[in-house]
N, C-alpha and C. Protein backbone atom coordinates (compact mmCIF):
# COMPACT_ATOMS: atom_id res chain seq x y z
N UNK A 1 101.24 97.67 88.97
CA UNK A 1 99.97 97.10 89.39
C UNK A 1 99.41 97.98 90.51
N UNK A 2 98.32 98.17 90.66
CA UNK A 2 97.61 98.75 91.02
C UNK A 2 96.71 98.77 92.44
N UNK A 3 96.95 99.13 93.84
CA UNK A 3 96.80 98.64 94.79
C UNK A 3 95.14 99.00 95.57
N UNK A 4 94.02 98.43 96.06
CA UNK A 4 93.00 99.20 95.84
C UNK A 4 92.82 98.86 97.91
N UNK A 5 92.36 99.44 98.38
CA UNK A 5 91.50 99.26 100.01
C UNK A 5 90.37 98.32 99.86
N UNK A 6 90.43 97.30 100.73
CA UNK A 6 89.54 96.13 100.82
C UNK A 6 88.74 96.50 101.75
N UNK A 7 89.54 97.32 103.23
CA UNK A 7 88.59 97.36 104.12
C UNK A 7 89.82 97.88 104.92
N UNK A 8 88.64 98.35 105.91
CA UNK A 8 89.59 99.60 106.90
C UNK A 8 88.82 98.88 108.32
N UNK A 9 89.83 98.87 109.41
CA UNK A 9 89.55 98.24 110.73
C UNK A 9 90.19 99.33 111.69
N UNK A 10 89.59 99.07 112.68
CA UNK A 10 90.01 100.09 114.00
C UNK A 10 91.09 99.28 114.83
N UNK A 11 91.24 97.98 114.84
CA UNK A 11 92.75 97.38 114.90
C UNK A 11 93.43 96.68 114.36
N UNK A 12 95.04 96.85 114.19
CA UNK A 12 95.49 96.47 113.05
C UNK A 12 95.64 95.00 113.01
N UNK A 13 95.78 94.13 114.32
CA UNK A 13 95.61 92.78 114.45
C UNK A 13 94.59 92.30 113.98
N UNK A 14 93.32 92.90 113.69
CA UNK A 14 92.52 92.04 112.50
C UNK A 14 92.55 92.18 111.05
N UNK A 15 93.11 93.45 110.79
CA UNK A 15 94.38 93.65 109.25
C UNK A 15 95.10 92.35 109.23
N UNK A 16 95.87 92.46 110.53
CA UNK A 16 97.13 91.66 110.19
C UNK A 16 95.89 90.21 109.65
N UNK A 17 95.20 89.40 110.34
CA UNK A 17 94.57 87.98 110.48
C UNK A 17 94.50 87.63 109.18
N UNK A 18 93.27 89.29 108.88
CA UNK A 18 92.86 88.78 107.52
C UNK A 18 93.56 88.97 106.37
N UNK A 19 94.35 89.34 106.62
CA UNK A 19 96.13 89.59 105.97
C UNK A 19 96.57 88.10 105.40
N UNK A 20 97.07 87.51 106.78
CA UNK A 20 97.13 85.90 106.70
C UNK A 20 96.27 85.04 105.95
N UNK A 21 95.54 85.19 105.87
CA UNK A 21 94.01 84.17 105.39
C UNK A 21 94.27 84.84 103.80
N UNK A 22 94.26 85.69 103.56
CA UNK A 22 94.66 86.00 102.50
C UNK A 22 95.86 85.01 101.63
N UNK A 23 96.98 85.63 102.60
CA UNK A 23 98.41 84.76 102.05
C UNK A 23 97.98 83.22 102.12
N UNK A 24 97.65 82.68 102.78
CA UNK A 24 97.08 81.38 102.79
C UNK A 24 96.44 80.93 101.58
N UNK A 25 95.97 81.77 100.80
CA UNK A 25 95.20 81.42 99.40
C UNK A 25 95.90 82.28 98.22
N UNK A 26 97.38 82.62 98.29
CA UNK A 26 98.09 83.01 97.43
C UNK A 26 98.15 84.53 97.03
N UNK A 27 97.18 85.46 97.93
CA UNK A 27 96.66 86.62 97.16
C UNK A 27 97.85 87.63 98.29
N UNK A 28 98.39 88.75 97.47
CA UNK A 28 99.34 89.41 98.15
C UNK A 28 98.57 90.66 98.51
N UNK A 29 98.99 91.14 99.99
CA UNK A 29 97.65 91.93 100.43
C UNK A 29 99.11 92.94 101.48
N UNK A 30 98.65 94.24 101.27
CA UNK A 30 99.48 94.60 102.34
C UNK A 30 98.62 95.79 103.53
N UNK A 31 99.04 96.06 104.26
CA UNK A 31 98.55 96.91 105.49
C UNK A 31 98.85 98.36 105.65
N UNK A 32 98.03 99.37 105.42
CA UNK A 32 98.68 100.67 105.53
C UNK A 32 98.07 101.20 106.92
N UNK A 33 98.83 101.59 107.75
CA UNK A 33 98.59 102.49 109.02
C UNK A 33 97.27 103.50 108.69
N UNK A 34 96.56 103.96 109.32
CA UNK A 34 95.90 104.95 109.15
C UNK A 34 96.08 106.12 110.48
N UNK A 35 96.66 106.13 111.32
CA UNK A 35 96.73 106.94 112.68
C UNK A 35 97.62 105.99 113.68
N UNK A 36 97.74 107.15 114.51
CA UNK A 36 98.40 106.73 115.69
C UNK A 36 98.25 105.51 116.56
N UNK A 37 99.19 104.64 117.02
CA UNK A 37 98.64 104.21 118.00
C UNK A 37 97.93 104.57 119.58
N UNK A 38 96.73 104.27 119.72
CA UNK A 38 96.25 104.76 121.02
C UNK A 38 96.30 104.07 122.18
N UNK A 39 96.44 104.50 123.62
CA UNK A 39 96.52 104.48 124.60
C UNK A 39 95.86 103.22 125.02
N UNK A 40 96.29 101.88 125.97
CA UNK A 40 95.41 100.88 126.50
C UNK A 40 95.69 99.70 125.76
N UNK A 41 96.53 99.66 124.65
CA UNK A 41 96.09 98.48 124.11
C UNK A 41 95.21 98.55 122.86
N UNK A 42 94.64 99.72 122.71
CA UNK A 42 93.53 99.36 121.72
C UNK A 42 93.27 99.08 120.03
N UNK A 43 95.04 99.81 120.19
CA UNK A 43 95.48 99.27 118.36
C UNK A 43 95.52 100.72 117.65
N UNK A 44 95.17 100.32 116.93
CA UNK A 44 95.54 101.56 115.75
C UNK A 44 94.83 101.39 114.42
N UNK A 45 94.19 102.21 113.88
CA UNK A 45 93.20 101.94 112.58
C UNK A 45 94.52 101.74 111.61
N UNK A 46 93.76 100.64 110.88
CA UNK A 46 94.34 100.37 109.70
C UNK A 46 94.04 100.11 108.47
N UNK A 47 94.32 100.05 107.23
CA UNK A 47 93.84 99.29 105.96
C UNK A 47 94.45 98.46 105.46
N UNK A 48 93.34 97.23 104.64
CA UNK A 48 94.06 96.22 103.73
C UNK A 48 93.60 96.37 102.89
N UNK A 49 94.68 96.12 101.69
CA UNK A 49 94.88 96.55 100.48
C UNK A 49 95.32 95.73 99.82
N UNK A 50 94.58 95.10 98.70
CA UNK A 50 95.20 93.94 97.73
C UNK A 50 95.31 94.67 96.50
N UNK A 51 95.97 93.61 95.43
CA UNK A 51 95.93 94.20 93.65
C UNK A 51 94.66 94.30 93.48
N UNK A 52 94.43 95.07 92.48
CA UNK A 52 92.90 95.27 92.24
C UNK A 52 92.66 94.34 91.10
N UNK A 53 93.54 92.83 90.86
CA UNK A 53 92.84 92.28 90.06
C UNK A 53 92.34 90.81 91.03
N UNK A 54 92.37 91.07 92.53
CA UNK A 54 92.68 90.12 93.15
C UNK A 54 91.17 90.35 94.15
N UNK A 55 90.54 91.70 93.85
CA UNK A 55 89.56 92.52 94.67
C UNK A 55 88.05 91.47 95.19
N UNK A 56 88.00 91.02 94.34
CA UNK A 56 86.53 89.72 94.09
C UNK A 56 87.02 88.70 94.65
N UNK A 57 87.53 88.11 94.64
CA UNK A 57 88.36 86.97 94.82
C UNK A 57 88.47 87.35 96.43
N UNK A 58 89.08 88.18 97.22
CA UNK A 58 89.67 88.98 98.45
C UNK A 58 88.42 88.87 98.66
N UNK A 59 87.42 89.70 98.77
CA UNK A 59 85.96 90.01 99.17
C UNK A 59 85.58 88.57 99.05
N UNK A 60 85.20 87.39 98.26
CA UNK A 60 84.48 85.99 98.33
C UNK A 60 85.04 85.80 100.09
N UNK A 61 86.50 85.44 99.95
CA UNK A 61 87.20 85.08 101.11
C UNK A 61 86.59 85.51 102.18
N UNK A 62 86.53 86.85 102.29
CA UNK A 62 86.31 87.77 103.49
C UNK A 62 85.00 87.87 104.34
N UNK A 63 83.93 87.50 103.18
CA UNK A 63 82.89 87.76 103.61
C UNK A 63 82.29 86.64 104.45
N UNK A 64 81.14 86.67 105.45
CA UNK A 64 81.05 86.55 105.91
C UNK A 64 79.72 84.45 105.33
N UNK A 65 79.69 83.76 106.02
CA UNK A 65 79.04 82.56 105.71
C UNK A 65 77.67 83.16 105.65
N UNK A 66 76.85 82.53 104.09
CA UNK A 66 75.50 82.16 104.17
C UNK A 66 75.26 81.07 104.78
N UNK A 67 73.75 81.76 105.66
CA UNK A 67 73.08 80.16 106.19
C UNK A 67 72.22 80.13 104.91
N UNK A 68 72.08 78.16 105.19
CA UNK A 68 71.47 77.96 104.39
C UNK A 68 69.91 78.35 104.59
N UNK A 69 69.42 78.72 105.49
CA UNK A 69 67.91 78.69 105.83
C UNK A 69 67.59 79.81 106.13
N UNK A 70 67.93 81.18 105.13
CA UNK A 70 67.85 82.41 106.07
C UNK A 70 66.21 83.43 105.89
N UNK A 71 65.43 82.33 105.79
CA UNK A 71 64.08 83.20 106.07
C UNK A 71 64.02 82.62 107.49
N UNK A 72 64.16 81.99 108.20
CA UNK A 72 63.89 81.38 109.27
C UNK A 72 62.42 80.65 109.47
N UNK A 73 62.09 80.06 108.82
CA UNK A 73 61.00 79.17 108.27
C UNK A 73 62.07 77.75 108.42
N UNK A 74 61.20 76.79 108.96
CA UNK A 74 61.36 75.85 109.82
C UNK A 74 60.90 74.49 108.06
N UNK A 75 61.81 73.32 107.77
CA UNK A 75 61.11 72.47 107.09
C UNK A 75 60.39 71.13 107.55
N UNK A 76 59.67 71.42 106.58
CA UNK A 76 58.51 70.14 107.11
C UNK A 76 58.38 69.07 106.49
């Protein structure tokens, strides 16, 4: 099976989160390093990577909430 990049972050603790939230809804997702860790605390780039039959499904999860009212027009 076939492993594809969902999304690449500049720290790996939000890999790891959305890692979790993942496993939480059954989908197996893993984390590949991309570089070093840097100086301060600031993490280390990383990627998550699910099956690529799991890719749509991963992305619904991930993305971010529609408002319902997004012309910003007020109802009357």
């Amino acid at each position: 099976m076939s492993w594809i990049t969902l999304l690449t972050t500049s720290t790996r603790w939000e890999a790891e989160l959305k890692q979790q939230l993942l496993a939480a809804h059954n989908i197996p997702a893993r984390i590949i390093d991309l570089g070093m860790v840097s100086y301060f605390g600031a993490g280390s780039p990383a990627a998550l990577q699910v099956h690529s039959q799991d890719k749509w499904t991963a992305l619904l999860l991930l993305s971010p909430l529609e408002e319902e009212n997004s012309t910003g027009a007020e109802d009357t």
